[in-house]
N, C-alpha and C. Protein backbone atom coordinates (compact mmCIF):
# COMPACT_ATOMS: atom_id res chain seq x y z
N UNK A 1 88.19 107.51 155.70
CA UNK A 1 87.11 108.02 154.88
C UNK A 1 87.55 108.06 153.42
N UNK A 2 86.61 107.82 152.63
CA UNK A 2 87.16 107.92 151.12
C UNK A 2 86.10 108.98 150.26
N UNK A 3 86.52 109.34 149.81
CA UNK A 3 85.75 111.23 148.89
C UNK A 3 84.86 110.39 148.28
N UNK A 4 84.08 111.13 149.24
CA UNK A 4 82.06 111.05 149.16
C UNK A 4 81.63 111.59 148.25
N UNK A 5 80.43 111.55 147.71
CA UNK A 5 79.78 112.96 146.39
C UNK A 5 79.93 113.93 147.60
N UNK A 6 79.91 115.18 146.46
CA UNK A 6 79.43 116.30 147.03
C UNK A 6 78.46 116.52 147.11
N UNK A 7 78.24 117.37 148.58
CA UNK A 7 76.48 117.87 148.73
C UNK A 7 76.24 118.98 147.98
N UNK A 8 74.79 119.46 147.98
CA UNK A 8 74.36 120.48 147.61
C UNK A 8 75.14 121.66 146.91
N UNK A 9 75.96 121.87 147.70
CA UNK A 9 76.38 123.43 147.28
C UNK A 9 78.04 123.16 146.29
N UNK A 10 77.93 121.28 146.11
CA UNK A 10 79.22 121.15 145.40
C UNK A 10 80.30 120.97 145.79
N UNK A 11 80.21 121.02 147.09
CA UNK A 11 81.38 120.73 148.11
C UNK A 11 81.22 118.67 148.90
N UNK A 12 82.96 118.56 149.46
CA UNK A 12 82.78 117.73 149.75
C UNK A 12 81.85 117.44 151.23
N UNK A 13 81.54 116.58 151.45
CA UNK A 13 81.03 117.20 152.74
C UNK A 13 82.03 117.35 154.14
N UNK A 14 81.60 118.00 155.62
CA UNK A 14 83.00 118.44 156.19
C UNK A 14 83.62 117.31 156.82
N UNK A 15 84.90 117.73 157.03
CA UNK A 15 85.62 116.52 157.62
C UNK A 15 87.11 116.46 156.19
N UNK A 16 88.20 115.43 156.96
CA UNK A 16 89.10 115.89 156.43
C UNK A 16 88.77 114.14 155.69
N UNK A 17 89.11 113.94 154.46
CA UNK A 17 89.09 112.75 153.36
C UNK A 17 90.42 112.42 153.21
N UNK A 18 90.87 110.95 153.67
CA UNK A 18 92.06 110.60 153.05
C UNK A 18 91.78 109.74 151.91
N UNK A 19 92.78 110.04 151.19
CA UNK A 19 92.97 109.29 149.83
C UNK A 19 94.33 109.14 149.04
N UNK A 20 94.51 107.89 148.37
CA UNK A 20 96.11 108.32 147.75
C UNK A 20 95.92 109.51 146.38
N UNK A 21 96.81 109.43 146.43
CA UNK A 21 97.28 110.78 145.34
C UNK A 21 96.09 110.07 143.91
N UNK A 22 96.55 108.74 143.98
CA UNK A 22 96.05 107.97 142.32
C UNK A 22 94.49 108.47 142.49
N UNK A 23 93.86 108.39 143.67
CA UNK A 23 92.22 108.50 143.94
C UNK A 23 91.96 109.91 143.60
N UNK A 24 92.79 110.91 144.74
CA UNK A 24 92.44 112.12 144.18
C UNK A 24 92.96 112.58 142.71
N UNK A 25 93.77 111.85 141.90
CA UNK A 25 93.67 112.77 140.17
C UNK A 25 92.40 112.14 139.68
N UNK A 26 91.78 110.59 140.03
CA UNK A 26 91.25 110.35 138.89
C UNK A 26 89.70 111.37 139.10
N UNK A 27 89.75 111.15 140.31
CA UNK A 27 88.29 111.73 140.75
C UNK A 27 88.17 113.19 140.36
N UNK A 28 89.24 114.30 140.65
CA UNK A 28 89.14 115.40 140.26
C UNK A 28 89.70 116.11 139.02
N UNK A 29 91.02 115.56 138.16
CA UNK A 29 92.05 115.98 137.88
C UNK A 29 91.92 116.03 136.05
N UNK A 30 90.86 115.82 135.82
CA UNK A 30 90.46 114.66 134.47
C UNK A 30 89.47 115.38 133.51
N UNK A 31 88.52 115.90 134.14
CA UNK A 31 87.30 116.03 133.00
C UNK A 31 87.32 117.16 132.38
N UNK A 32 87.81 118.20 132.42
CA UNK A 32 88.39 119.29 131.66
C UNK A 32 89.83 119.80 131.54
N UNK A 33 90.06 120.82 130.29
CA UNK A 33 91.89 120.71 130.45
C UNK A 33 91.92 121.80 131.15
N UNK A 34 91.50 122.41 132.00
CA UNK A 34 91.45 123.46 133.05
C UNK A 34 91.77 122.22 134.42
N UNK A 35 90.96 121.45 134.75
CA UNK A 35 91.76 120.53 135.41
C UNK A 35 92.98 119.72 135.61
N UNK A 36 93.03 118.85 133.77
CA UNK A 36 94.07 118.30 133.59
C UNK A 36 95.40 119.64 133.81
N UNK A 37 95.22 120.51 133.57
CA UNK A 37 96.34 121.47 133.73
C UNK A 37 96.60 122.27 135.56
N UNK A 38 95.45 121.75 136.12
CA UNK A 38 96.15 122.60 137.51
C UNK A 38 96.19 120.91 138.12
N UNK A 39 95.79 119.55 138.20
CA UNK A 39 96.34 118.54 138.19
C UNK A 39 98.09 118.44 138.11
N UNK A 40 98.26 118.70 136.74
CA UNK A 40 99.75 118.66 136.43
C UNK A 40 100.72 119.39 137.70
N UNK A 41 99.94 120.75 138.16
CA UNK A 41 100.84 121.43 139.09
C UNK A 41 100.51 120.71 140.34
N UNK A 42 99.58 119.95 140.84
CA UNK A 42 99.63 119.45 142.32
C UNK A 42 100.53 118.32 142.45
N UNK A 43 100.98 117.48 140.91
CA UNK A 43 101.12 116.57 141.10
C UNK A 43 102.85 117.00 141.42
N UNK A 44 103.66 118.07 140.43
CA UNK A 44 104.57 118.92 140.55
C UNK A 44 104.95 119.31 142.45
N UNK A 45 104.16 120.38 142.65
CA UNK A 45 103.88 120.37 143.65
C UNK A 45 104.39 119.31 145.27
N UNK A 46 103.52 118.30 144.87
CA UNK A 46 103.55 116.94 145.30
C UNK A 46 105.11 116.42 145.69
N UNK A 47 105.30 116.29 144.55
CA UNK A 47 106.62 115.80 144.26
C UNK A 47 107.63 116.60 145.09
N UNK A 48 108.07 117.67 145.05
CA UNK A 48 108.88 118.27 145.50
C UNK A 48 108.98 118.50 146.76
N UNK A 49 107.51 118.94 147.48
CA UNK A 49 107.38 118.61 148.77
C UNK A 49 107.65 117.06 149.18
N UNK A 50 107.53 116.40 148.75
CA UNK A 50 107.65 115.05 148.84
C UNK A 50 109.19 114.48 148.84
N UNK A 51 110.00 115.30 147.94
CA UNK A 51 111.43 115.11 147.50
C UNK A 51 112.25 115.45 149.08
N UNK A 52 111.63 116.05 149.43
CA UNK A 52 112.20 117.16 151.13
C UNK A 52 112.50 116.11 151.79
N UNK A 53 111.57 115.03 151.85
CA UNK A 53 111.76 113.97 152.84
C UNK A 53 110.92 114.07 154.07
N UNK A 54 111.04 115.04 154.34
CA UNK A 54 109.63 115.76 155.57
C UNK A 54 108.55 116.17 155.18
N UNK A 55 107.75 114.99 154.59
CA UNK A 55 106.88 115.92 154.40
C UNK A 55 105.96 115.47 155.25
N UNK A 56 104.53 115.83 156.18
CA UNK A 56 104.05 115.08 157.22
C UNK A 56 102.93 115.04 156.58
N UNK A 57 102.15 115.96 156.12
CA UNK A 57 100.59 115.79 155.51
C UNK A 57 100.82 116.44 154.51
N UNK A 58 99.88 116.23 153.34
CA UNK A 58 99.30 116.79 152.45
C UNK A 58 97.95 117.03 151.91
N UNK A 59 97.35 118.20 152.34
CA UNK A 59 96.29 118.74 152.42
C UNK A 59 95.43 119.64 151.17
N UNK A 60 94.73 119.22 150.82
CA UNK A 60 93.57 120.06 149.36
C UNK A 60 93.15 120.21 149.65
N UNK A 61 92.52 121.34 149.25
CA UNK A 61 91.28 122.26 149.40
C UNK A 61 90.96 123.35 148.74
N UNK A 62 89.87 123.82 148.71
CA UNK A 62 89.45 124.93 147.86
C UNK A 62 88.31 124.59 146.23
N UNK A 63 88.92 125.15 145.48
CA UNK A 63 87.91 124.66 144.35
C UNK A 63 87.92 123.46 143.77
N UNK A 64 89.48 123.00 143.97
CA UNK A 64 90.13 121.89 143.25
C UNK A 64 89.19 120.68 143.41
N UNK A 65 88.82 120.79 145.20
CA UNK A 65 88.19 119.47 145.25
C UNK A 65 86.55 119.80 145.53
N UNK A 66 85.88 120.44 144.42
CA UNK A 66 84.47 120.52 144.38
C UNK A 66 84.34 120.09 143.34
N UNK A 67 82.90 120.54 143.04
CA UNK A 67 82.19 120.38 141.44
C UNK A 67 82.67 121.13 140.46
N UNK A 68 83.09 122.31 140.89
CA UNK A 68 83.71 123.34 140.03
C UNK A 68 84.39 122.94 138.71
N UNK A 69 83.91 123.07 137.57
CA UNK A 69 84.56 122.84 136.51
C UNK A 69 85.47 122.98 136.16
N UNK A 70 85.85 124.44 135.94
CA UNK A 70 87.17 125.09 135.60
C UNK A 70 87.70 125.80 137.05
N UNK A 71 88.24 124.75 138.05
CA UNK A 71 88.90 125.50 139.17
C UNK A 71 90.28 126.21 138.68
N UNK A 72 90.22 127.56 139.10
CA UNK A 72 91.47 128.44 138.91
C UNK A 72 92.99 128.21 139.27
N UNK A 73 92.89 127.69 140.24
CA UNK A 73 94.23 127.01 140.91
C UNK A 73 93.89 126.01 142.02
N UNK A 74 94.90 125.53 142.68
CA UNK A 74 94.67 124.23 143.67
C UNK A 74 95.80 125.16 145.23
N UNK A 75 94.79 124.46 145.90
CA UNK A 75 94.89 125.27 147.36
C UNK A 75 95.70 123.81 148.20
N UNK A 76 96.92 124.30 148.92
CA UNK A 76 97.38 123.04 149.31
C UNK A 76 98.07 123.52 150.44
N UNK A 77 98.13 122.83 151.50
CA UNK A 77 98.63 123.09 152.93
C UNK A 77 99.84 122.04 153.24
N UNK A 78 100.71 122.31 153.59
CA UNK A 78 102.27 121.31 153.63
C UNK A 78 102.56 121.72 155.01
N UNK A 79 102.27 120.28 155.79
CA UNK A 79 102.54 120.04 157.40
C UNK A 79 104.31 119.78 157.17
N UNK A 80 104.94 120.14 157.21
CA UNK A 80 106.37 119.36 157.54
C UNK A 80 106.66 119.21 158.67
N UNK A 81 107.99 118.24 158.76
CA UNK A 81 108.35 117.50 159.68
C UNK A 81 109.04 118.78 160.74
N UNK A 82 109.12 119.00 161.97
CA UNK A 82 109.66 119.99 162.79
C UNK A 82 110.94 120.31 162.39
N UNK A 83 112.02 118.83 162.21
CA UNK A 83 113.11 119.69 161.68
C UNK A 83 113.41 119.75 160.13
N UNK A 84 112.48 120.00 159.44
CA UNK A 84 112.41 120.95 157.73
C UNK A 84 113.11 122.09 157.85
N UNK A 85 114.15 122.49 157.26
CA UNK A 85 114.66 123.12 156.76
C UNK A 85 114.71 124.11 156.00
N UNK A 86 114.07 124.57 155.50
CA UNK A 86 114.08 125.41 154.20
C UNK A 86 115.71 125.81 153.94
N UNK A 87 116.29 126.29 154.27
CA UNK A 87 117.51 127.04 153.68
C UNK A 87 118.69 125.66 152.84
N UNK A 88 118.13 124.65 153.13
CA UNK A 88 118.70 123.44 152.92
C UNK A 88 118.08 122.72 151.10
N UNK A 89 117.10 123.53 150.93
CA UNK A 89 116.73 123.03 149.75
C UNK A 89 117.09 124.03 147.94
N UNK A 90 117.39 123.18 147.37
CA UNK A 90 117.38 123.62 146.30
C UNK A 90 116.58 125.23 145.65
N UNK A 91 116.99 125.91 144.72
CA UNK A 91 115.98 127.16 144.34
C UNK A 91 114.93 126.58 143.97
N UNK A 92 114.85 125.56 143.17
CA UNK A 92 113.57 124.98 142.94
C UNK A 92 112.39 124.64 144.18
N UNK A 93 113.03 123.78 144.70
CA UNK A 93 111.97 123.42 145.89
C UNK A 93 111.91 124.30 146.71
N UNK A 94 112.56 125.33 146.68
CA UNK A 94 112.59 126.31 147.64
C UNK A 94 111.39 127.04 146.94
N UNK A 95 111.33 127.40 145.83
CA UNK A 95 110.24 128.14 145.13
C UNK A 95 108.39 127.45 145.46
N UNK A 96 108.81 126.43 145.88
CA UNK A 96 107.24 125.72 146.00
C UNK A 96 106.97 126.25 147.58
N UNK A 97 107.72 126.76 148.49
CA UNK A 97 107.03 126.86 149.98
C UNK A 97 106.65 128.21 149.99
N UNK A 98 107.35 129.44 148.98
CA UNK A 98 106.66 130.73 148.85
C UNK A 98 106.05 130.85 148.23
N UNK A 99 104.86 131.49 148.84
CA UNK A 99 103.64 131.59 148.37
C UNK A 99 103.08 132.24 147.17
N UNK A 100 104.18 133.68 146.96
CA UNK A 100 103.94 134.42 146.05
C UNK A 100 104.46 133.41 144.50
N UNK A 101 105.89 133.04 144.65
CA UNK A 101 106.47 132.40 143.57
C UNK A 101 105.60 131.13 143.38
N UNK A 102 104.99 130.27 144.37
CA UNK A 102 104.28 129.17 144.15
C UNK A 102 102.98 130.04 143.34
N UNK A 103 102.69 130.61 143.48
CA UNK A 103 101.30 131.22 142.33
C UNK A 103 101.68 131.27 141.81
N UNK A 104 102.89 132.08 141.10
CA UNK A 104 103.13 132.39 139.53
C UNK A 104 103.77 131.19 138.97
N UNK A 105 104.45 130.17 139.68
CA UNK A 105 104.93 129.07 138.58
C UNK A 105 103.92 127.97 138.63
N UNK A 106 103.22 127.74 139.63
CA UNK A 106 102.06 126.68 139.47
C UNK A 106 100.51 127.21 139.40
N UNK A 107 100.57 128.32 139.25
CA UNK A 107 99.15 128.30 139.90
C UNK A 107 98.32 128.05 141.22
N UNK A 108 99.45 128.08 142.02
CA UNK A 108 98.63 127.12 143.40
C UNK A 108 99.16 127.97 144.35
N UNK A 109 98.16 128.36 145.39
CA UNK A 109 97.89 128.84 146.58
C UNK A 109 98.65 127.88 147.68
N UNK A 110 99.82 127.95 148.09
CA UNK A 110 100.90 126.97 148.82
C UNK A 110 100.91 127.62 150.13
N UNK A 111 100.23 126.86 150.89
CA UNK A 111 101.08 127.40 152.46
C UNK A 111 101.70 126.33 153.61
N UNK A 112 102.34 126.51 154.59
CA UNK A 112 103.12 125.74 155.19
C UNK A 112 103.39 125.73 156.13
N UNK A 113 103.32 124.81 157.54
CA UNK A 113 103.72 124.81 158.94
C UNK A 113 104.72 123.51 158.90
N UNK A 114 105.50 123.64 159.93
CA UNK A 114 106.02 122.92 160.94
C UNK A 114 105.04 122.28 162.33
N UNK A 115 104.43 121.30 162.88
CA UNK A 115 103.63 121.38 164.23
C UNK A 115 104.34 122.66 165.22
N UNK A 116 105.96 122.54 165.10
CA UNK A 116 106.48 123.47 166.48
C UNK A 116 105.83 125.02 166.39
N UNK A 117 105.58 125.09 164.96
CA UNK A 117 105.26 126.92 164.84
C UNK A 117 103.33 127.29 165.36
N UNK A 118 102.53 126.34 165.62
CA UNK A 118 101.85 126.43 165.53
C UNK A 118 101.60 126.57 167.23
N UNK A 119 100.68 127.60 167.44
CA UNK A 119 100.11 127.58 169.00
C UNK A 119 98.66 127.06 169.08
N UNK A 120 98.20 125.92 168.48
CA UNK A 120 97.21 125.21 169.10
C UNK A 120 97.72 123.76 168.44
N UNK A 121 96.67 122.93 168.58
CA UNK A 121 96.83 121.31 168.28
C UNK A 121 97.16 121.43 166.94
N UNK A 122 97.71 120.49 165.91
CA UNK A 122 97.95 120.15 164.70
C UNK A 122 96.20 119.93 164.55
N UNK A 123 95.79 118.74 164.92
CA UNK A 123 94.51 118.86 164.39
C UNK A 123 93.57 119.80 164.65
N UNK A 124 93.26 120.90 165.50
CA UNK A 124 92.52 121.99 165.41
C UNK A 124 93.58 122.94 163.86
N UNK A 125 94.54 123.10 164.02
CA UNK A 125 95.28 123.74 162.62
C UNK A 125 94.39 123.51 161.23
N UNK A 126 94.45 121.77 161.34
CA UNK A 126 93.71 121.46 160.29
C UNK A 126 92.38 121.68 160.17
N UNK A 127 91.54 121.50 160.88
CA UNK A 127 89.98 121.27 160.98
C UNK A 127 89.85 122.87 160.44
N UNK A 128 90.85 124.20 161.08
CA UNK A 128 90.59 125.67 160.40
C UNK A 128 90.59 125.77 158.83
N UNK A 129 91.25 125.10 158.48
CA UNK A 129 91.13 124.67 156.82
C UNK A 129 89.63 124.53 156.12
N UNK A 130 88.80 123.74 156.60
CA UNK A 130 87.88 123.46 156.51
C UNK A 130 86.41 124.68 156.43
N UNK A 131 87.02 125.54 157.18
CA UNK A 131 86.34 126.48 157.34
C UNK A 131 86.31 127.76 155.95
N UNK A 132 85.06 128.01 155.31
CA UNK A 132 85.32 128.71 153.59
C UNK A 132 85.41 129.97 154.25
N UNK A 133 85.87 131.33 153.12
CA UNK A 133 85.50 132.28 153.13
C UNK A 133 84.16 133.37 153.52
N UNK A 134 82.87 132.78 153.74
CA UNK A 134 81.57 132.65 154.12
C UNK A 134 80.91 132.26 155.37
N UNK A 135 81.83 131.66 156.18
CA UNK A 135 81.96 130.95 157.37
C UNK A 135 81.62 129.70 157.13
N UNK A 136 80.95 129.00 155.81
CA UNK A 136 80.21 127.53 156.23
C UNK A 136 81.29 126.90 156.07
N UNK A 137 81.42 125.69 156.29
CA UNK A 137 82.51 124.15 156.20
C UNK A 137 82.51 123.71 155.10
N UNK A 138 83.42 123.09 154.44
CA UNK A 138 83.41 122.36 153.41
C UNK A 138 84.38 121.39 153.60
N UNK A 139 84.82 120.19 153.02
CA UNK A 139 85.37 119.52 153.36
C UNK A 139 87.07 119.31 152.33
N UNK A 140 87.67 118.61 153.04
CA UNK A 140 89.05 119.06 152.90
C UNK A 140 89.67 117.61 152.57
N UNK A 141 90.58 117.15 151.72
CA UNK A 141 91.38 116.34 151.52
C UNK A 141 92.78 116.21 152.26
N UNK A 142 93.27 114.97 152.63
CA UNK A 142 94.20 114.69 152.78
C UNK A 142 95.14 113.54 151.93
N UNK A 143 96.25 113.51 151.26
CA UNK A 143 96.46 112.83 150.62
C UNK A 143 97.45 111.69 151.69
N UNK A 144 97.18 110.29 151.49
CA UNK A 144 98.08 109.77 152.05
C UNK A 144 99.29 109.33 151.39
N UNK A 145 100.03 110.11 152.35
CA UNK A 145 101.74 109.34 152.29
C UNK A 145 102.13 108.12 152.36
């Protein structure tokens, strides 16, 4: 699938969107410097999870990928590989998988599984993503690796 307009309410529609990284900046990352600036941190972000070597999915969501003009921060979900490590990484990259320190140096709402920690399917995990604060669906990015 490749990121559809948004419907009505500004959202993508539901279902999870793959795209490379290049698709999702130009499409979202660009038209204001409230963007260009929480852009800069996914791409940050990105990277470092990416640097791990495990990284299995990479997942957006939230305001980042609506109509929303000035989205506040970027919402991102990091599948890693079962045997990820954490105690093995740098303070830096170590700072991107907690959640609290990932807000204050990027701006971004960071959270993170392993498949082993999870007690249902990886893809039911994901599809809960999808689900807003309100109960309705909205739709969710995946970036491909």
């Amino acid at each position: 699938m490749s990121l559809a307009e948004f419907n009505e309410a500004g959202d993508l529609p539901t279902g999870v969107r793959q795209a490379a990284m290049e698709e999702v900046t130009e499409r979202f990352g660009s038209d204001t410097d409230q963007r260009r600036k929480v852009t800069k941190n996914l791409l940050r972000i990105y990277e470092l999870a990416s640097a791990t070597g495990k990284l299995n999915r990479f997942l957006i969501f939230g305001s980042y990928v609506t109509a929303e003009p000035e989205p506040n921060d970027v919402d991102v979900v990091l599948v890693m590989e079962d045997d990820f490590n954490l105690t093995l990484l740098s303070t830096e990259e170590r700072g991107s998988f907690d959640h609290q320190q990932a807000d204050r140096r990027f701006g971004a709402s960071i959270f993170w599984v392993r498949p082993g920690m999870l007690f249902e399917p990886l893809s039911q995990f994901v599809e809960s993503w999808e689900i807003k604060r309100d109960g309705t669906k909205r739709g969710i990015v995946e970036v491909i690796l």
